[in-house]
PDB file of N, CA and C in Angstrom:
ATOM      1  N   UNK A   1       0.849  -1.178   0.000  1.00  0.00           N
ATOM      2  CA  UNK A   1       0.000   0.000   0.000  1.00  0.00           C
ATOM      3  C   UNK A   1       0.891   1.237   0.000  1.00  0.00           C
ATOM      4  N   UNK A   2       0.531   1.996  -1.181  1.00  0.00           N
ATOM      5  CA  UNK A   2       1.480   2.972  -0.842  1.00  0.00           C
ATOM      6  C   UNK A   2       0.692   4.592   0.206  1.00  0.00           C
ATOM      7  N   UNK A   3       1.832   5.067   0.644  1.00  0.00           N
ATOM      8  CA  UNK A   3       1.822   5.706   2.018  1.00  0.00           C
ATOM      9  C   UNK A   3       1.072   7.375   1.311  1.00  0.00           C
ATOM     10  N   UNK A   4       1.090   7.777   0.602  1.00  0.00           N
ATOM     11  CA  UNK A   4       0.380   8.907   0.197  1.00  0.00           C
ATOM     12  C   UNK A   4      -1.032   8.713  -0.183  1.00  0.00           C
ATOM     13  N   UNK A   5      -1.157   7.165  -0.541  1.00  0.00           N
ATOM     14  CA  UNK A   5      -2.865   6.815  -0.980  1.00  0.00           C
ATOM     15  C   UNK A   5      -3.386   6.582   0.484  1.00  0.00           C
ATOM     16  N   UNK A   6      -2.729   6.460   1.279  1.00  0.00           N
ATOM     17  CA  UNK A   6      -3.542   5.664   2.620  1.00  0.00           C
ATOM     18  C   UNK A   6      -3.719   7.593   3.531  1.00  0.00           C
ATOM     19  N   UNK A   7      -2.912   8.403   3.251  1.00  0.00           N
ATOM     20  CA  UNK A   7      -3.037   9.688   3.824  1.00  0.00           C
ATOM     21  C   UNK A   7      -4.550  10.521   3.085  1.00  0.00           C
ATOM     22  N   UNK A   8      -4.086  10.178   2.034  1.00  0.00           N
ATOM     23  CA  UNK A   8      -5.159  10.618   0.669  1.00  0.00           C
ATOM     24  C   UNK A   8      -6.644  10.627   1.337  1.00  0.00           C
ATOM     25  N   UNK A   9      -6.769   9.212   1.759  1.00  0.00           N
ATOM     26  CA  UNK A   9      -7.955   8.519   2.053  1.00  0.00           C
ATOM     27  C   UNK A   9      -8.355   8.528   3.889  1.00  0.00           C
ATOM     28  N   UNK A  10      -7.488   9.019   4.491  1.00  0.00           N
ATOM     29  CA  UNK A  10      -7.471   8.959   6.059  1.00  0.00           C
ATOM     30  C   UNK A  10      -8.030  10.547   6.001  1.00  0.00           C
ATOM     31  N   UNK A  11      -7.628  11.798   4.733  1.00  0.00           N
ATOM     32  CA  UNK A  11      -8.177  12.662   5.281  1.00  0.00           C
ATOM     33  C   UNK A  11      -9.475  12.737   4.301  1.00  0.00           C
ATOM     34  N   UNK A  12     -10.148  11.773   3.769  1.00  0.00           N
ATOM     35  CA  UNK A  12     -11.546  11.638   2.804  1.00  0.00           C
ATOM     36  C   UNK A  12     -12.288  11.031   4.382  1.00  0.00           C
ATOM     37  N   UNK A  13     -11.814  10.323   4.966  1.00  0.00           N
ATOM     38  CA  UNK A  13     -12.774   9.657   5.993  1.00  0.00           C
ATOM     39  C   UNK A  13     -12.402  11.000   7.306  1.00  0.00           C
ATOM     40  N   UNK A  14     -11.716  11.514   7.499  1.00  0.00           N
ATOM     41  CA  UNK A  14     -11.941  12.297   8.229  1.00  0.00           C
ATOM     42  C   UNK A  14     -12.359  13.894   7.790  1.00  0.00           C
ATOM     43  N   UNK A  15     -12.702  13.861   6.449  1.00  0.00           N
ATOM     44  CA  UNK A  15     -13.470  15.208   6.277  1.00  0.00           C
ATOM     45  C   UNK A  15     -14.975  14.700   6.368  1.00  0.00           C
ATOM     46  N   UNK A  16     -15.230  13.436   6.363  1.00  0.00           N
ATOM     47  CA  UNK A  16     -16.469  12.777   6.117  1.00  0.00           C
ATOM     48  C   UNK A  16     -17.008  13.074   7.399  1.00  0.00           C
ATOM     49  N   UNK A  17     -16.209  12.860   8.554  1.00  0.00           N
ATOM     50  CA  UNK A  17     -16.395  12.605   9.738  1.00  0.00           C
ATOM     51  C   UNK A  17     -16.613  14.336  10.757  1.00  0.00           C
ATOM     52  N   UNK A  18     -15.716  15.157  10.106  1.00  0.00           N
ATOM     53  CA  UNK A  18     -16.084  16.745  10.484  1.00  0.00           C
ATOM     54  C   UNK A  18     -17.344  16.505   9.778  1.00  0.00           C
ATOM     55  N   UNK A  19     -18.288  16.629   8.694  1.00  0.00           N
ATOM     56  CA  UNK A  19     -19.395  16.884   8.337  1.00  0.00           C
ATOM     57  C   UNK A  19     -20.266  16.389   9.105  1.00  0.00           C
ATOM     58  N   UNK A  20     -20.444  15.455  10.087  1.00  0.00           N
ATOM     59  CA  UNK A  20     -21.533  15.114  10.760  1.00  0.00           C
ATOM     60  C   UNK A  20     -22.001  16.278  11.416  1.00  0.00           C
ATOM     61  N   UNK A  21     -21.272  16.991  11.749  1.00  0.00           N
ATOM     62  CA  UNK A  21     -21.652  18.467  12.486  1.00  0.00           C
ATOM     63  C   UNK A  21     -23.094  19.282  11.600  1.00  0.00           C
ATOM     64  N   UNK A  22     -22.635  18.742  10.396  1.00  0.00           N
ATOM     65  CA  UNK A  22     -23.736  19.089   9.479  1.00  0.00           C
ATOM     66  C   UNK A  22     -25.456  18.336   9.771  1.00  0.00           C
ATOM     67  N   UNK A  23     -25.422  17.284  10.190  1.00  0.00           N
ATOM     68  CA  UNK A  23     -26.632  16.466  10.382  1.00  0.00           C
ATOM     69  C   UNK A  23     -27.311  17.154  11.837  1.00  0.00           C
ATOM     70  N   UNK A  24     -26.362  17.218  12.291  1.00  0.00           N
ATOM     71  CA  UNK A  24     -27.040  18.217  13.927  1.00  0.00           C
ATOM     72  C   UNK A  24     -27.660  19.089  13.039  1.00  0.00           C
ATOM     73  N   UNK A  25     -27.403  20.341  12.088  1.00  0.00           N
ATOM     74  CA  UNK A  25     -27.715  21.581  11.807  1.00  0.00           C
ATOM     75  C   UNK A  25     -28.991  20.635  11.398  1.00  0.00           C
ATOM     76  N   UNK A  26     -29.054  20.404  10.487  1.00  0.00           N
ATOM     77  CA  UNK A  26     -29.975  19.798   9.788  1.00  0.00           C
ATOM     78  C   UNK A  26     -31.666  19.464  10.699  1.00  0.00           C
ATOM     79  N   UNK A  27     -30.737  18.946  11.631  1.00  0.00           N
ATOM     80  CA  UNK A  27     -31.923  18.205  12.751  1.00  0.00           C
ATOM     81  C   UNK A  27     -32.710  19.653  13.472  1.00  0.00           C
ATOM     82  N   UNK A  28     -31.735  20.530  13.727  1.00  0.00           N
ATOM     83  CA  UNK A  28     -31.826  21.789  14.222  1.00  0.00           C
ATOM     84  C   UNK A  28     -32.449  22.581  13.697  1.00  0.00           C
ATOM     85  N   UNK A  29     -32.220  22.947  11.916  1.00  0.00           N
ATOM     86  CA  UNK A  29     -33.336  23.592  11.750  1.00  0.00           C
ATOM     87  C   UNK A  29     -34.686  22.988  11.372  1.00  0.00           C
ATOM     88  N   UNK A  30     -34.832  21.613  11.056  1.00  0.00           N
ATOM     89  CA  UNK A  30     -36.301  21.255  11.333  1.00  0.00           C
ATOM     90  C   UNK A  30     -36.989  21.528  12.502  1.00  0.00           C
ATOM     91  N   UNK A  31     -36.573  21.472  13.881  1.00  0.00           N
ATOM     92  CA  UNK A  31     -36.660  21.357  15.148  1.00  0.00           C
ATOM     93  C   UNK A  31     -37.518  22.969  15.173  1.00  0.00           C
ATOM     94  N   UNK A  32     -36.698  23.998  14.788  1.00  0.00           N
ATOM     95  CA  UNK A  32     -37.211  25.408  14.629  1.00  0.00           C
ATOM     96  C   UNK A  32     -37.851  25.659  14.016  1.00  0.00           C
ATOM     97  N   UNK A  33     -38.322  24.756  12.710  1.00  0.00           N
ATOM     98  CA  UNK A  33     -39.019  25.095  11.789  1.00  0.00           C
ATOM     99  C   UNK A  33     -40.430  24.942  11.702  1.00  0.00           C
ATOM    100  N   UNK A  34     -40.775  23.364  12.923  1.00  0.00           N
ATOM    101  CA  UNK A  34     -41.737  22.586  13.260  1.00  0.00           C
ATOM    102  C   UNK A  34     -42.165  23.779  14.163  1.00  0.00           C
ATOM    103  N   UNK A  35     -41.408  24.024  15.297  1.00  0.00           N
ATOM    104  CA  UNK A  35     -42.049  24.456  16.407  1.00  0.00           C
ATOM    105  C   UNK A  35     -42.710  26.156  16.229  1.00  0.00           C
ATOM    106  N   UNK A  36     -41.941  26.963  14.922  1.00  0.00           N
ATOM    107  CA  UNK A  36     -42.309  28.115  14.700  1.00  0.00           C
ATOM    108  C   UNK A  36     -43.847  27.526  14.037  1.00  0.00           C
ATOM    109  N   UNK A  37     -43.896  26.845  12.938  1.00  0.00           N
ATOM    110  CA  UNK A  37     -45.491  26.653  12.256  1.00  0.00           C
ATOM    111  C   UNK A  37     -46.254  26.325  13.736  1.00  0.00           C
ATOM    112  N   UNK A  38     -45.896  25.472  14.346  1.00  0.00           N
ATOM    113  CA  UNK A  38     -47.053  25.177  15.644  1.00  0.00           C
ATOM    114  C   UNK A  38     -47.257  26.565  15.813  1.00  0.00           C
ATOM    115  N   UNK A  39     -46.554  27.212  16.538  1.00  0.00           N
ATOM    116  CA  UNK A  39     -47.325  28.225  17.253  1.00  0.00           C
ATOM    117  C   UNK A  39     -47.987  29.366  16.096  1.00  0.00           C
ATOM    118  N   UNK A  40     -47.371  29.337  15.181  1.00  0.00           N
ATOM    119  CA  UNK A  40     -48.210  30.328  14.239  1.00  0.00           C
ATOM    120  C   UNK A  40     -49.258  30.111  13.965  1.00  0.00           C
ATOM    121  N   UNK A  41     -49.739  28.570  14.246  1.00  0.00           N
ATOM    122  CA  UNK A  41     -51.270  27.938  13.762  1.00  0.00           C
ATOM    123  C   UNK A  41     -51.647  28.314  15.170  1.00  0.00           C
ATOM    124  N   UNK A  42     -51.378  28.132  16.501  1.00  0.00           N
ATOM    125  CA  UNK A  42     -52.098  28.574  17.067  1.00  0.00           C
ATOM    126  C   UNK A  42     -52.653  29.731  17.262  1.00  0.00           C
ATOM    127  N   UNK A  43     -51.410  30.573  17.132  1.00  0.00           N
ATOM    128  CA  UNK A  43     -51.172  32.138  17.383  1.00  0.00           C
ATOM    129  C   UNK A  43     -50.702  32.649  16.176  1.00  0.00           C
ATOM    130  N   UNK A  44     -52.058  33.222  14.949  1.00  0.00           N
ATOM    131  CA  UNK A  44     -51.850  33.869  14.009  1.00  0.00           C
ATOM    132  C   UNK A  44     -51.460  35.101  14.000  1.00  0.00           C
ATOM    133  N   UNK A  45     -51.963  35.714  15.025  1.00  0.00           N
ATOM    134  CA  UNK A  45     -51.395  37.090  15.174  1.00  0.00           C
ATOM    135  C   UNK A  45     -50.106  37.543  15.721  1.00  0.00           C
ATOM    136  N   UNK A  46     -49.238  36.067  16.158  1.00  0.00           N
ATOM    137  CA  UNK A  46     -47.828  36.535  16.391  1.00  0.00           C
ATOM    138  C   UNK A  46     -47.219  36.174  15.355  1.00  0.00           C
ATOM    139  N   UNK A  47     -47.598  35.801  14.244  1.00  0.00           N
ATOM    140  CA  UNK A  47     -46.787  35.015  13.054  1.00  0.00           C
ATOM    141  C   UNK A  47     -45.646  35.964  12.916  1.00  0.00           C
ATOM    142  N   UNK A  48     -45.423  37.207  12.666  1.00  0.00           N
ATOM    143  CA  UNK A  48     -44.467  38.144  12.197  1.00  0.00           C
ATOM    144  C   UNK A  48     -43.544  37.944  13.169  1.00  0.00           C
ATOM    145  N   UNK A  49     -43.451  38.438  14.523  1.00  0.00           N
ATOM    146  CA  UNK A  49     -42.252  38.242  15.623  1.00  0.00           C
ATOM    147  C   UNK A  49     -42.101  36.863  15.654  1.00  0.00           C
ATOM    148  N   UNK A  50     -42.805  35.514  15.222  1.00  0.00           N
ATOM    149  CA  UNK A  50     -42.598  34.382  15.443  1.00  0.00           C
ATOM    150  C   UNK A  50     -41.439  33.886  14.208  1.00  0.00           C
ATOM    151  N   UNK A  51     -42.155  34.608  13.078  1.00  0.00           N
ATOM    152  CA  UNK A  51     -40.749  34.507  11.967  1.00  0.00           C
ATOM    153  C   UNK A  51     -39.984  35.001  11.885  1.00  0.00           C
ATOM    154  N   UNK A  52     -39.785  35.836  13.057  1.00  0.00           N
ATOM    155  CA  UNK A  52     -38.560  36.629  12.939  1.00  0.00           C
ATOM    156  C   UNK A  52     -37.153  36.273  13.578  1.00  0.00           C
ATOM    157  N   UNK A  53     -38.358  35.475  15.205  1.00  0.00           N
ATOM    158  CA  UNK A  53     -37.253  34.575  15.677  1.00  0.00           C
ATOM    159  C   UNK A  53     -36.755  33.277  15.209  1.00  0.00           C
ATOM    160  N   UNK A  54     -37.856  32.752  14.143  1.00  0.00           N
ATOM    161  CA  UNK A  54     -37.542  31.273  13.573  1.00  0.00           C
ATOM    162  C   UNK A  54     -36.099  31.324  12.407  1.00  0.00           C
ATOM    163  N   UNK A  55     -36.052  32.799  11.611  1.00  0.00           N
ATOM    164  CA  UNK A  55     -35.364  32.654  10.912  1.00  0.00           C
ATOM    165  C   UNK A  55     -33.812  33.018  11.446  1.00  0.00           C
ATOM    166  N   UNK A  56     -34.158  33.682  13.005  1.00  0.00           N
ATOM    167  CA  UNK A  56     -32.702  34.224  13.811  1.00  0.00           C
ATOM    168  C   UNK A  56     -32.029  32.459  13.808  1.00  0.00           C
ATOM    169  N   UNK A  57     -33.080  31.753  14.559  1.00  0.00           N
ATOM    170  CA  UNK A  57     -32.477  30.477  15.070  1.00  0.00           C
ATOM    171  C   UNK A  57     -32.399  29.619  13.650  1.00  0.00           C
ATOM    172  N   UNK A  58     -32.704  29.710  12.488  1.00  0.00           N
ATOM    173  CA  UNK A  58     -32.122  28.801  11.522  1.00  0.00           C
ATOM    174  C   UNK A  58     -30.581  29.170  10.955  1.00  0.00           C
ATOM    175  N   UNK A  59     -30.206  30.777  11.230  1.00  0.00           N
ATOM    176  CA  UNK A  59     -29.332  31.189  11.164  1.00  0.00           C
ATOM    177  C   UNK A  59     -28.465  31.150  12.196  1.00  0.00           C
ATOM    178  N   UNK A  60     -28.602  30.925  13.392  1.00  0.00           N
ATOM    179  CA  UNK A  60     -27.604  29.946  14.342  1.00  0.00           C
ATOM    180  C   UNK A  60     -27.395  28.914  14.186  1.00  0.00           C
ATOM    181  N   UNK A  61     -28.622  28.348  13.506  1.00  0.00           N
ATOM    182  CA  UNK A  61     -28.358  26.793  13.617  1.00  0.00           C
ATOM    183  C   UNK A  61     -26.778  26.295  12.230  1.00  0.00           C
ATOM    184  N   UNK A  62     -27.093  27.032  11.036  1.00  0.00           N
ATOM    185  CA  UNK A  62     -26.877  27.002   9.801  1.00  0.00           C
ATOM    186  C   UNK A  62     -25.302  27.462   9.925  1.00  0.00           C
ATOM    187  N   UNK A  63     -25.153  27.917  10.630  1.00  0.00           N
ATOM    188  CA  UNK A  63     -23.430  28.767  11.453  1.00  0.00           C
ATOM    189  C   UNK A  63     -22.711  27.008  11.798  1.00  0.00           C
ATOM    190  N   UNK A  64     -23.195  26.619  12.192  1.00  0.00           N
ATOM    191  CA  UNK A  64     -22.748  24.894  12.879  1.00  0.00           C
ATOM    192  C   UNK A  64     -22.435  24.277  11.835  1.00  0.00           C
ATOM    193  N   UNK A  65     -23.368  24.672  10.234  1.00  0.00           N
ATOM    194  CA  UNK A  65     -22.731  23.687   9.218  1.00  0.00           C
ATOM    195  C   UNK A  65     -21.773  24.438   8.519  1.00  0.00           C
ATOM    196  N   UNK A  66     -21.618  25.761   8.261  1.00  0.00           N
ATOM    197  CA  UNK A  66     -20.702  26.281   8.155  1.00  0.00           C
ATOM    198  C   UNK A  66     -19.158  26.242   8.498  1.00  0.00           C
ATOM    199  N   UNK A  67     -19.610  26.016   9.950  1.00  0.00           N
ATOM    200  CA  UNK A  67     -17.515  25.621  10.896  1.00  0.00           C
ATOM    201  C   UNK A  67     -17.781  24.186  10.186  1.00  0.00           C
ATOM    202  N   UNK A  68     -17.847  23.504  10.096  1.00  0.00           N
ATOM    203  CA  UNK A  68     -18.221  22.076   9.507  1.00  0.00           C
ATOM    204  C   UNK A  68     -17.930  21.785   8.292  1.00  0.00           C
ATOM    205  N   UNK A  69     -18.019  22.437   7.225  1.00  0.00           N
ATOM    206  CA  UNK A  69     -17.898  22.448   6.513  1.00  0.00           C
ATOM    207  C   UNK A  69     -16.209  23.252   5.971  1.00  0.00           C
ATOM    208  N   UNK A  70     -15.842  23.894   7.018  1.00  0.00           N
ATOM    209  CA  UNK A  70     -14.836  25.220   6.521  1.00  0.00           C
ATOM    210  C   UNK A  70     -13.473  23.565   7.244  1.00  0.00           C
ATOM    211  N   UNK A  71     -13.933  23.230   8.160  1.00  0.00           N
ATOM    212  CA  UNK A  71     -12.900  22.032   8.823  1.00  0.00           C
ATOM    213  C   UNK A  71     -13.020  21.166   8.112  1.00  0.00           C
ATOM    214  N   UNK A  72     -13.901  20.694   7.093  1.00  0.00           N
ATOM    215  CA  UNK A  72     -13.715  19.738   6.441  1.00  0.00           C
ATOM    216  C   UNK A  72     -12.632  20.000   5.297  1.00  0.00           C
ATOM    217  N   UNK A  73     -13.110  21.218   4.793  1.00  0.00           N
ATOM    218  CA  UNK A  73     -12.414  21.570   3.669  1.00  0.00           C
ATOM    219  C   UNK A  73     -10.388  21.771   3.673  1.00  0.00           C
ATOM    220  N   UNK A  74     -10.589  22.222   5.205  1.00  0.00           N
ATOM    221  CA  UNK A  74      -9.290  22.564   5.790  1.00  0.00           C
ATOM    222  C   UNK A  74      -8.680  21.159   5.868  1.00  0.00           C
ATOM    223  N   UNK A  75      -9.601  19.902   6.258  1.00  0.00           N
ATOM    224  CA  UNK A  75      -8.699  18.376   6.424  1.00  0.00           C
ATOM    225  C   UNK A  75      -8.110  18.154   5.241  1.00  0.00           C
ATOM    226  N   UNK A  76      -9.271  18.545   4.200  1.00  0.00           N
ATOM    227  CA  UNK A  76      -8.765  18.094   2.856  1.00  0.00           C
ATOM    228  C   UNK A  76      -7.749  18.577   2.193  1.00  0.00           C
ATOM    229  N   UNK A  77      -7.403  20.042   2.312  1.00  0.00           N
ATOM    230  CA  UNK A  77      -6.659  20.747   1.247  1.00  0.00           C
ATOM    231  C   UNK A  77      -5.506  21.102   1.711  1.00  0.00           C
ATOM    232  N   UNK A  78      -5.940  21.214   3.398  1.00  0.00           N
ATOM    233  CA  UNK A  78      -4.494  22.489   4.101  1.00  0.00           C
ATOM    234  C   UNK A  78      -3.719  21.516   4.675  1.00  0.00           C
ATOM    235  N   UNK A  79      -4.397  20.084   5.516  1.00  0.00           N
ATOM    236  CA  UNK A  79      -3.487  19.683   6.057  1.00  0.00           C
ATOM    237  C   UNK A  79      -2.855  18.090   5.453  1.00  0.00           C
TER     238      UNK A  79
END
């Protein structure tokens, strides 16, 4: 086996492995996404401040796949 294919491939499984950070986000913004429609069906008249905070927290959430993605890229290229 040569020693640059086995590095090659140690940082393909470990950029694979930074991206899971990505499946949290994922889970995260459904989680915000579910719970903003609930209350807007209950509470039509807060819909506006309710989307205002739903889209703050998809944009926290969406920051998580971002570092995730920037470390993956960094396993692959920089180190």
């Amino acid at each position: 086996m040569d020693s640059q294919s086995f590095i090659t491939g140690m940082k393909a499984i470990g950029a694979g492995l930074a991206m899971i950070g990505a499946l949290g986000a994922g889970v995260g913004i459904g989680s915000v996404v579910y719970g903003a429609l609930l209350a807007m069906g209950r509470n039509p008249d807060a819909s506006g401040m309710i989307q205002a905070n739903m889209i703050l927290g998809i944009v926290f959430s969406e920051t998580i796949a971002i570092y995730a993605l920037v470390v993956a890229l960094i396993v692959l290229f920089v180190l």
